[in-house]
PDB file of N, CA and C in Angstrom:
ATOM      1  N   UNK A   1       4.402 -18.996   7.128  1.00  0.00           N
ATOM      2  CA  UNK A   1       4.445 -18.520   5.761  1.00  0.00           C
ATOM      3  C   UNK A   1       3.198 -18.987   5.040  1.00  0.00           C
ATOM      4  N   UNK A   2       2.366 -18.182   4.398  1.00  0.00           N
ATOM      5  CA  UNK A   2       0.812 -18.436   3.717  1.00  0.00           C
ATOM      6  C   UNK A   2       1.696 -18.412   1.854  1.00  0.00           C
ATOM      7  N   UNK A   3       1.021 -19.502   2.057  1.00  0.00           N
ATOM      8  CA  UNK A   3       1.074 -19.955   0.104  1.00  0.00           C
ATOM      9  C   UNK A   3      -0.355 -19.410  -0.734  1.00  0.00           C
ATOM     10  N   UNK A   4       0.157 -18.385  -1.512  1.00  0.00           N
ATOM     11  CA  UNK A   4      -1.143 -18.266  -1.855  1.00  0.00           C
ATOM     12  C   UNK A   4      -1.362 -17.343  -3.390  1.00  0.00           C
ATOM     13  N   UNK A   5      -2.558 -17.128  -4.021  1.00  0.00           N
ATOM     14  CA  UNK A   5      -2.415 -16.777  -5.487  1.00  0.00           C
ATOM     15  C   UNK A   5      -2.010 -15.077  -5.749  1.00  0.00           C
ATOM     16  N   UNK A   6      -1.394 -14.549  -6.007  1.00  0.00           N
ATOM     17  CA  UNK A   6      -0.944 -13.684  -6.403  1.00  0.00           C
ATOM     18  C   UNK A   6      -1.850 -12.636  -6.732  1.00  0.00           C
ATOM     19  N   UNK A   7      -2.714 -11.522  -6.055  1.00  0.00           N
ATOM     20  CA  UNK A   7      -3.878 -10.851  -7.370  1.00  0.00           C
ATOM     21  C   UNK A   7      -3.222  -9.957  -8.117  1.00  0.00           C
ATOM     22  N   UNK A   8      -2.120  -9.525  -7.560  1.00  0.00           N
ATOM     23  CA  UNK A   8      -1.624  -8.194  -8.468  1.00  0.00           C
ATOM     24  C   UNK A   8      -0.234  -8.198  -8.576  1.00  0.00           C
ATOM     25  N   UNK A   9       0.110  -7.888  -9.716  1.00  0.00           N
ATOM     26  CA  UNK A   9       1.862  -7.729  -9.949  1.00  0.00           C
ATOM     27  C   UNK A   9       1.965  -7.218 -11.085  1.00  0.00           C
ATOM     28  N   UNK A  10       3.020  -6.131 -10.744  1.00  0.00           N
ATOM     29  CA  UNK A  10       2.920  -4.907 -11.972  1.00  0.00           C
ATOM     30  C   UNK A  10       4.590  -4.658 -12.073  1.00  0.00           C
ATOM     31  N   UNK A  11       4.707  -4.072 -13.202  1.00  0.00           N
ATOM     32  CA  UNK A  11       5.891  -3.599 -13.309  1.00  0.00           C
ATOM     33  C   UNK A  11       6.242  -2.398 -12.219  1.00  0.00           C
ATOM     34  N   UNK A  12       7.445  -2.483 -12.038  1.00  0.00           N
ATOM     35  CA  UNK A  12       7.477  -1.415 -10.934  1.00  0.00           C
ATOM     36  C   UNK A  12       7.371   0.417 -11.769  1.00  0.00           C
ATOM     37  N   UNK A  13       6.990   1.346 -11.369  1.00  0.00           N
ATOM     38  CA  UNK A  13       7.393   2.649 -11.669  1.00  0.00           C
ATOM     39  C   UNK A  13       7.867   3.613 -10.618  1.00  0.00           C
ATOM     40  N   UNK A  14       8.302   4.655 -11.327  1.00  0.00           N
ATOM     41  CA  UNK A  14       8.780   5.620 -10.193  1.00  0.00           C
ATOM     42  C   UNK A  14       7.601   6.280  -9.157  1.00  0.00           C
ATOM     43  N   UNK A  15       7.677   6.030  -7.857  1.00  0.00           N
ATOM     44  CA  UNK A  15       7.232   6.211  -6.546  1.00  0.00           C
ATOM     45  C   UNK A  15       7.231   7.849  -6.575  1.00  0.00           C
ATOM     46  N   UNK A  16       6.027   8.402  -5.795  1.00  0.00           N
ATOM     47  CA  UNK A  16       5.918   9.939  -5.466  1.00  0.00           C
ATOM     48  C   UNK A  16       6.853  10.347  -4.345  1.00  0.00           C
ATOM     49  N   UNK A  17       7.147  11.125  -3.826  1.00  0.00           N
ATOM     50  CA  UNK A  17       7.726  11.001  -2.690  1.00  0.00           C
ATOM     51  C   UNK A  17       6.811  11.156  -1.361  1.00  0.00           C
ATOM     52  N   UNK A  18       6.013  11.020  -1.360  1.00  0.00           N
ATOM     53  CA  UNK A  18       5.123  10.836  -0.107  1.00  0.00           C
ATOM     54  C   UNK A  18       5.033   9.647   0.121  1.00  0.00           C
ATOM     55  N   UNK A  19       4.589   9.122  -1.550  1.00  0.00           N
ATOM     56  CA  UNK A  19       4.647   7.194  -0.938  1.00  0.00           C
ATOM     57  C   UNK A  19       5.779   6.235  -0.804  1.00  0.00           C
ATOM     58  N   UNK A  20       7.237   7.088  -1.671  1.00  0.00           N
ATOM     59  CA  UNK A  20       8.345   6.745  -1.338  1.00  0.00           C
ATOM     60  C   UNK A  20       8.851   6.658   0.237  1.00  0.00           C
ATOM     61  N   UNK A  21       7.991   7.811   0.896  1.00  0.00           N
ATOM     62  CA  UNK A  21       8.471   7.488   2.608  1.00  0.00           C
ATOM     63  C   UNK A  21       7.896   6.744   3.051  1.00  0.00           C
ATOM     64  N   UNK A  22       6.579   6.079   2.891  1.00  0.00           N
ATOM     65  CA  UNK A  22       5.331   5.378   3.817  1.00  0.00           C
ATOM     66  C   UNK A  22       6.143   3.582   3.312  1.00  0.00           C
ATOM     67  N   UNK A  23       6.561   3.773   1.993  1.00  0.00           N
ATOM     68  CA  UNK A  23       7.255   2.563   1.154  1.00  0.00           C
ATOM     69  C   UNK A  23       8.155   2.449   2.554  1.00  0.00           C
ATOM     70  N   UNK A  24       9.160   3.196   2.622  1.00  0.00           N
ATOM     71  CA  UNK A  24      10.721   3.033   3.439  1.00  0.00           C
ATOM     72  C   UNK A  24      10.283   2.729   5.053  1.00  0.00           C
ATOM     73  N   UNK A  25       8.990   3.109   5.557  1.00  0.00           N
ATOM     74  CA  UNK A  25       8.991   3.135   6.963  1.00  0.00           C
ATOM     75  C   UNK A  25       7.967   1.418   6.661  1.00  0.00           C
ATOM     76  N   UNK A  26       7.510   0.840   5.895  1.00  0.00           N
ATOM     77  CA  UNK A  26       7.449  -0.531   6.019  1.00  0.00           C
ATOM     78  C   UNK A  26       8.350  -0.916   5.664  1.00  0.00           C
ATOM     79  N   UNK A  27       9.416  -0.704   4.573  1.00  0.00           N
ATOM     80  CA  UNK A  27      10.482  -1.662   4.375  1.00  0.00           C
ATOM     81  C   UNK A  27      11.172  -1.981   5.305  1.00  0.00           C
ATOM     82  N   UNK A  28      11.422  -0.640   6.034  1.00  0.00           N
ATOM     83  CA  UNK A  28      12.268  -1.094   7.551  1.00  0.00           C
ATOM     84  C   UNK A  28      12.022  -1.883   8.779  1.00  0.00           C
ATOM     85  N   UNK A  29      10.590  -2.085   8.570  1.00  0.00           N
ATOM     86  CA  UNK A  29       9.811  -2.990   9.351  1.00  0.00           C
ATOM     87  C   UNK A  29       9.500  -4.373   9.159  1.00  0.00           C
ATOM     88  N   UNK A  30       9.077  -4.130   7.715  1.00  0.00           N
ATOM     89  CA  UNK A  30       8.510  -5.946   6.726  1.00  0.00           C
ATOM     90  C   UNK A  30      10.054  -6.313   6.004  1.00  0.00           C
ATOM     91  N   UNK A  31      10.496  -5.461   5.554  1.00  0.00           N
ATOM     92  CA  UNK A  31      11.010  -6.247   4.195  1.00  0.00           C
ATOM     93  C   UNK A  31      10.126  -6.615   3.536  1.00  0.00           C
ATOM     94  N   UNK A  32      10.699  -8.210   3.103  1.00  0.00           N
ATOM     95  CA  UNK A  32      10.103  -9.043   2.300  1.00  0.00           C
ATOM     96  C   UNK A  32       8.815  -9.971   2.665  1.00  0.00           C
ATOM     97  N   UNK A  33       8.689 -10.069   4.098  1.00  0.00           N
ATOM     98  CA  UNK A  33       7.723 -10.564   4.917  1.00  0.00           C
ATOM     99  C   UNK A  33       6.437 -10.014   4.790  1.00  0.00           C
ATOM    100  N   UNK A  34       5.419 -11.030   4.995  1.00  0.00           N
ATOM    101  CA  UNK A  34       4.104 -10.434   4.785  1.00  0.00           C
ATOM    102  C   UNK A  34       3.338 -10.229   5.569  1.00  0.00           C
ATOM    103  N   UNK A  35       2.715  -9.170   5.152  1.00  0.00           N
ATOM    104  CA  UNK A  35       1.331  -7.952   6.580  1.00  0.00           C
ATOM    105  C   UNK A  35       0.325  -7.603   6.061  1.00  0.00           C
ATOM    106  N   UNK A  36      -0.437  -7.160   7.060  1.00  0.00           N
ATOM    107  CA  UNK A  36      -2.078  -7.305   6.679  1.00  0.00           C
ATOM    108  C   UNK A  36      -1.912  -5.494   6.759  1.00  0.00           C
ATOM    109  N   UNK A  37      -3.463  -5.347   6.443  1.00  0.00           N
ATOM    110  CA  UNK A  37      -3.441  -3.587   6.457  1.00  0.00           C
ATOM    111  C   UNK A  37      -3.380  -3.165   7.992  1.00  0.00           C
ATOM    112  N   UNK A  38      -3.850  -3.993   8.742  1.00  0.00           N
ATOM    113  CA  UNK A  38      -3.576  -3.771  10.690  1.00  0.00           C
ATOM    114  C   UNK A  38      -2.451  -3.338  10.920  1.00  0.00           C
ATOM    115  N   UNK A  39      -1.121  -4.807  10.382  1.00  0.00           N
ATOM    116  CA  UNK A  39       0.019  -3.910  10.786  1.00  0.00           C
ATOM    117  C   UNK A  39       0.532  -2.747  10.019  1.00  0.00           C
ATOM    118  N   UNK A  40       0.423  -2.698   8.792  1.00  0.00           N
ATOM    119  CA  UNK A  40       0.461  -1.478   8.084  1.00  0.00           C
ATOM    120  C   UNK A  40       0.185  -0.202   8.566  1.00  0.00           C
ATOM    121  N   UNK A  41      -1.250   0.236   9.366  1.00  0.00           N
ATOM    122  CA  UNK A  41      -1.761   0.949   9.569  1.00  0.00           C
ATOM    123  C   UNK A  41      -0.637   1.348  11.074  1.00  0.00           C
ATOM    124  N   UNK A  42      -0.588   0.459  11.902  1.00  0.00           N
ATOM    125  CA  UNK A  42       0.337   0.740  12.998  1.00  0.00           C
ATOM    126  C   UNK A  42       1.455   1.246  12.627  1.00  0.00           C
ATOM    127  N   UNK A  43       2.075   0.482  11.995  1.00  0.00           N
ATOM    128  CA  UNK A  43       3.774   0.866  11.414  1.00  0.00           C
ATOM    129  C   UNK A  43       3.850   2.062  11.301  1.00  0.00           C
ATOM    130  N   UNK A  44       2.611   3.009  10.334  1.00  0.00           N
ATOM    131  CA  UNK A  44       2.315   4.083   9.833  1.00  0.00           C
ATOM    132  C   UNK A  44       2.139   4.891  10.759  1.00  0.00           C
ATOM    133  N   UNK A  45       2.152   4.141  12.107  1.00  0.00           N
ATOM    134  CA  UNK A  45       1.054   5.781  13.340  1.00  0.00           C
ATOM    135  C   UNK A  45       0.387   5.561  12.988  1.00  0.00           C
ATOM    136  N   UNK A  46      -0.753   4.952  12.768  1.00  0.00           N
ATOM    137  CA  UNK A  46      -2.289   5.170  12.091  1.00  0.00           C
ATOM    138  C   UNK A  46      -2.062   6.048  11.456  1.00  0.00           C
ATOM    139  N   UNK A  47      -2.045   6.253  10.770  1.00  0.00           N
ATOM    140  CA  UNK A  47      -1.963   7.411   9.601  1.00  0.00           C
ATOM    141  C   UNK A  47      -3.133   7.022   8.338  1.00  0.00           C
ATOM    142  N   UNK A  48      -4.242   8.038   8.767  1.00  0.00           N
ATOM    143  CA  UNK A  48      -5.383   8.045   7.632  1.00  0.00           C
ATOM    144  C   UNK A  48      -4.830   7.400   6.372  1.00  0.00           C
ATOM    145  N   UNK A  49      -3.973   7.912   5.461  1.00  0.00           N
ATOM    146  CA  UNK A  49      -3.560   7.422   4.330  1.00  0.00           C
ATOM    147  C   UNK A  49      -3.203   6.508   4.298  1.00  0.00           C
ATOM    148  N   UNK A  50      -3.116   5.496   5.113  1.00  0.00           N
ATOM    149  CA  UNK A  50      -2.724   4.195   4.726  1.00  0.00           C
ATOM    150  C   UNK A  50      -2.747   2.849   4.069  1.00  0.00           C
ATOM    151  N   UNK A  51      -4.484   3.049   3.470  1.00  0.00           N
ATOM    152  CA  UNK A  51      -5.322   2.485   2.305  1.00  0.00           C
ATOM    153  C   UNK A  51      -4.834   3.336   1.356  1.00  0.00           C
ATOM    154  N   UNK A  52      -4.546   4.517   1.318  1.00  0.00           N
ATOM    155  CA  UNK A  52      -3.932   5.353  -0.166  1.00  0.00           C
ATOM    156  C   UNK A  52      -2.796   4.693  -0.677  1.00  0.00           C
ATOM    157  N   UNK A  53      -1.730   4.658   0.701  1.00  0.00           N
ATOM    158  CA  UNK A  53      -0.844   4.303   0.239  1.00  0.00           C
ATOM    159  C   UNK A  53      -0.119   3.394  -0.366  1.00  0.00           C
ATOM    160  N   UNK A  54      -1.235   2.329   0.394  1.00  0.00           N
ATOM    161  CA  UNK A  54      -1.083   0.970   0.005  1.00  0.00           C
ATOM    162  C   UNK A  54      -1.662   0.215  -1.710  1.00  0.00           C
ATOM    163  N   UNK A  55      -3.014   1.410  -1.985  1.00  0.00           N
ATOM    164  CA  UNK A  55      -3.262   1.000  -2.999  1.00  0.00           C
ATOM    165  C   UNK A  55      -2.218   1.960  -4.192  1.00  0.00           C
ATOM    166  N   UNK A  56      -1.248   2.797  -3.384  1.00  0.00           N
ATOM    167  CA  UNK A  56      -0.676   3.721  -4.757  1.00  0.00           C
ATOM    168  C   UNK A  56       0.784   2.784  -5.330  1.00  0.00           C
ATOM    169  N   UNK A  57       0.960   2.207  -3.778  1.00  0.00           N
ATOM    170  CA  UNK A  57       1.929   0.939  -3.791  1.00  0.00           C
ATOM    171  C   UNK A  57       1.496  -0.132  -4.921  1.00  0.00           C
ATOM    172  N   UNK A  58       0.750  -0.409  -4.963  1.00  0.00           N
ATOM    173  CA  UNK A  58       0.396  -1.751  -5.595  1.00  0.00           C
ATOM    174  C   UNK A  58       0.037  -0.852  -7.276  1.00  0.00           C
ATOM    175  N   UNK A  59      -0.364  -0.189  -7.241  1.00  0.00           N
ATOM    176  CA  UNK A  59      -0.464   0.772  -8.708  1.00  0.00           C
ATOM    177  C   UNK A  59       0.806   0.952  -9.451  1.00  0.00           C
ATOM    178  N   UNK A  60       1.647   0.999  -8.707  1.00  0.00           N
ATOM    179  CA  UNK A  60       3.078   1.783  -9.074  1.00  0.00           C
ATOM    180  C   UNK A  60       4.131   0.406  -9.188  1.00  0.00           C
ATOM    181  N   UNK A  61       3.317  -1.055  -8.788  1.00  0.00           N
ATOM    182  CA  UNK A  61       4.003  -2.378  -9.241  1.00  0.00           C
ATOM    183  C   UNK A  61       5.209  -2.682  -7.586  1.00  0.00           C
ATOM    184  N   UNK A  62       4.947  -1.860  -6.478  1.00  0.00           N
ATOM    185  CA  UNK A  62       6.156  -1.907  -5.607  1.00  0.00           C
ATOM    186  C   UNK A  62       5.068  -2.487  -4.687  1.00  0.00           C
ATOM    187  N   UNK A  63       4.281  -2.781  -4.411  1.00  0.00           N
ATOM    188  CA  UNK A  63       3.746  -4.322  -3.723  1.00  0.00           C
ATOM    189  C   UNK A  63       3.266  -5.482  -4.344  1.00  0.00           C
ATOM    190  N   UNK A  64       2.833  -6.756  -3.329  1.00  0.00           N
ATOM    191  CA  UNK A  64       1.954  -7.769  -4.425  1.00  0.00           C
ATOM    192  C   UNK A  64       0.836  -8.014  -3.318  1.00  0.00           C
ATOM    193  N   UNK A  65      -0.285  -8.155  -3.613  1.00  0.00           N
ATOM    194  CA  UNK A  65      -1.627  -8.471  -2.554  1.00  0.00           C
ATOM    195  C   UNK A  65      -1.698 -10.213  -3.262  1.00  0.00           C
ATOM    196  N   UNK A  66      -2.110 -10.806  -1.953  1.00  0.00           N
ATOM    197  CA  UNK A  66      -2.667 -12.148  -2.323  1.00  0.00           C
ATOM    198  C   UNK A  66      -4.020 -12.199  -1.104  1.00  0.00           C
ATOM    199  N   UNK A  67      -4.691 -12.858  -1.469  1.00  0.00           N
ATOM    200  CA  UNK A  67      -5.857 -13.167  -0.381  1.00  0.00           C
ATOM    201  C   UNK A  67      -5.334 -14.152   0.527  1.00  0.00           C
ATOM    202  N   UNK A  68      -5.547 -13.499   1.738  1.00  0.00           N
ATOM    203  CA  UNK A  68      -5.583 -14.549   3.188  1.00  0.00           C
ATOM    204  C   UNK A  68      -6.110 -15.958   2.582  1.00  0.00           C
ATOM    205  N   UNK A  69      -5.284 -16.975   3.023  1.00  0.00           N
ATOM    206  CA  UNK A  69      -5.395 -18.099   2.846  1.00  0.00           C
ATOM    207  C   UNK A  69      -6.444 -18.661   3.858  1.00  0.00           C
ATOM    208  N   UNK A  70      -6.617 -18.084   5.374  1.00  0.00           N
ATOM    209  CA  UNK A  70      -7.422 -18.496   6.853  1.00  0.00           C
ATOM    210  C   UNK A  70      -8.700 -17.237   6.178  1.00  0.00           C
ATOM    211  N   UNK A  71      -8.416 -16.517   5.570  1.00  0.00           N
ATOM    212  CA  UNK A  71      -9.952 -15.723   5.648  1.00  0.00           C
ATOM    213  C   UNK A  71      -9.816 -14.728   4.313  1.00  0.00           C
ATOM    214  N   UNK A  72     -10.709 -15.256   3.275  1.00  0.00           N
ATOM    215  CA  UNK A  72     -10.361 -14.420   1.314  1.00  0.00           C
ATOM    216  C   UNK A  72     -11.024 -13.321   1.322  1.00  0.00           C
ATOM    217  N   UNK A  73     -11.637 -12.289   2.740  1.00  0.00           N
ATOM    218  CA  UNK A  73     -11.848 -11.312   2.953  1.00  0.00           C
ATOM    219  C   UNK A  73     -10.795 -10.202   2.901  1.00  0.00           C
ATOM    220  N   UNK A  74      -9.670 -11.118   3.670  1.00  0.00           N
ATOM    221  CA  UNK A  74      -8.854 -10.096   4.120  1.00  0.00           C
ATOM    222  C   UNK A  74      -7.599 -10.205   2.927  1.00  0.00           C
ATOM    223  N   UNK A  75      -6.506  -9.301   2.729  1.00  0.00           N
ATOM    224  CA  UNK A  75      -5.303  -9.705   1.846  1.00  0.00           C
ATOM    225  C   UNK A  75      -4.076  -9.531   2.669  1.00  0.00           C
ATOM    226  N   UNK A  76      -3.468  -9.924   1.908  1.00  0.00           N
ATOM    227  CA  UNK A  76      -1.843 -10.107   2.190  1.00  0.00           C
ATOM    228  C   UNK A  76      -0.666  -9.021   1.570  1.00  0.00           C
ATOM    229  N   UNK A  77      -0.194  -8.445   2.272  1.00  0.00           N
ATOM    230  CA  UNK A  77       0.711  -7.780   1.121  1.00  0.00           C
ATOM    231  C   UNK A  77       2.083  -8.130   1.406  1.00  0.00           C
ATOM    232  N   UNK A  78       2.886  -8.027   0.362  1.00  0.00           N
ATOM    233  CA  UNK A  78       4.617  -8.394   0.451  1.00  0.00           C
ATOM    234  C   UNK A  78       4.951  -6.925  -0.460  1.00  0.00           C
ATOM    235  N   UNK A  79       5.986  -6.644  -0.010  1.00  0.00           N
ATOM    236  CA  UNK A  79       6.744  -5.304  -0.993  1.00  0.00           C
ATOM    237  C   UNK A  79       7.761  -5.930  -1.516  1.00  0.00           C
ATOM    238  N   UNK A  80       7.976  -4.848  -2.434  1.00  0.00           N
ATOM    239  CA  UNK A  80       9.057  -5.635  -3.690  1.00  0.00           C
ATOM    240  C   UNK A  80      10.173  -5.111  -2.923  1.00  0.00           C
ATOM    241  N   UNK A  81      11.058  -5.332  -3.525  1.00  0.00           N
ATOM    242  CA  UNK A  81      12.575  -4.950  -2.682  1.00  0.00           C
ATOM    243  C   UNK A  81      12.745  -3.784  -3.392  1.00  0.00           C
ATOM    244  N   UNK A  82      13.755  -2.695  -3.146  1.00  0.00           N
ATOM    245  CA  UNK A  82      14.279  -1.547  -3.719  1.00  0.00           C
ATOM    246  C   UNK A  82      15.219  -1.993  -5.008  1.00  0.00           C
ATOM    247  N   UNK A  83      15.524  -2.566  -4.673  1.00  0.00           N
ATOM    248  CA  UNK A  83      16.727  -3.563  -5.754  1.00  0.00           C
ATOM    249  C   UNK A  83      15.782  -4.377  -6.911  1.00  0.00           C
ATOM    250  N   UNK A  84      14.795  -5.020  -6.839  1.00  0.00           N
ATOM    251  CA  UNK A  84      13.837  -5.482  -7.439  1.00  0.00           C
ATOM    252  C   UNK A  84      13.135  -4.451  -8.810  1.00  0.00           C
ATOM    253  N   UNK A  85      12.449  -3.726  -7.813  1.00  0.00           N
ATOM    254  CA  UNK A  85      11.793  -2.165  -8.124  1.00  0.00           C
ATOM    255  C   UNK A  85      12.716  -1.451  -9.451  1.00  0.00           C
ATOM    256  N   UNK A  86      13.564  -1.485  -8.510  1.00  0.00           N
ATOM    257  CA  UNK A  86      14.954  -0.584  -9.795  1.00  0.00           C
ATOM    258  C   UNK A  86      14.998  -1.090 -11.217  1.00  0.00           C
ATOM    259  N   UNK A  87      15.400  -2.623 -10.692  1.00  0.00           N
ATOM    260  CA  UNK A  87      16.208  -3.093 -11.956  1.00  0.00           C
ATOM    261  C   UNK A  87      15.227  -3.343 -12.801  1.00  0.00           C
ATOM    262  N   UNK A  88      13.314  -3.556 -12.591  1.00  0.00           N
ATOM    263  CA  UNK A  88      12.646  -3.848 -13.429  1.00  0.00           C
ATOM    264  C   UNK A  88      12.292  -2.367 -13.710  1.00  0.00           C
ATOM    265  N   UNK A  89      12.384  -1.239 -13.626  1.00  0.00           N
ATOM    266  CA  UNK A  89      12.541   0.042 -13.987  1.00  0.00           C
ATOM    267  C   UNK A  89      13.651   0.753 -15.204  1.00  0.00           C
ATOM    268  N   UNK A  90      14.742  -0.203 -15.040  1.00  0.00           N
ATOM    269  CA  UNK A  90      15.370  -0.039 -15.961  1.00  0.00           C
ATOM    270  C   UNK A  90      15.139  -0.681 -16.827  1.00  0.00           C
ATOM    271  N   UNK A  91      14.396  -1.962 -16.767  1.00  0.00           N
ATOM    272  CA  UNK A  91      14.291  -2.869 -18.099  1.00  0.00           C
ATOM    273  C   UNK A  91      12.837  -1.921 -19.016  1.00  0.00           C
ATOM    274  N   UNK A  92      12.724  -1.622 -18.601  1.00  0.00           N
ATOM    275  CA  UNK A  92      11.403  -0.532 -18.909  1.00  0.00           C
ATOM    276  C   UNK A  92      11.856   0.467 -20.262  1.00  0.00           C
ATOM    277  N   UNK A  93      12.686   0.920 -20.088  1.00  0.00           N
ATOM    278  CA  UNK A  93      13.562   2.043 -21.152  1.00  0.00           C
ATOM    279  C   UNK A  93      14.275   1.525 -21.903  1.00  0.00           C
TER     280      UNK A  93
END
């Protein structure tokens, strides 16, 4: 487990549905656990969009990036939970 500073955290908003699926096929993989864009990109099939998706993720408040603690080149991402996502969606309105 890497301890480390937080760069981004947003309120969550409502997800497109393209990135709502790329969201669900890491959740089923990570959860709450944290991955680099390598495994991301695998999880995905390599799937070109996977820097899209990841940065539409973190736009939309449903990831958090922190910098690699072994190397501040690379980042870290964790996804918010669906349950998380929601309920700070409702506090929104």
């Amino acid at each position: 487990m890497h301890i480390g500073i937080v760069l981004h955290r947003k309120m969550s908003k409502p997800l497109p549905k393209w990135i709502m699926k790329k969201y669900s096929v890491l959740w089923a993989k990570f959860r709450d656990k944290e991955f680099n864009h390598s495994t991301a990109f695998e999880e995905l099939n390599e799937d070109s969009m996977t820097s899209i998706a990841l940065s539409e993720l973190r736009k939309n408040g449903w990831l958090d990036i922190q910098l690699d603690p072994l190397d501040a080149r690379k980042r870290l991402y964790r996804l918010k939970s669906p349950e998380a996502a929601v309920r700070e969606m409702a506090k929104e309105k």
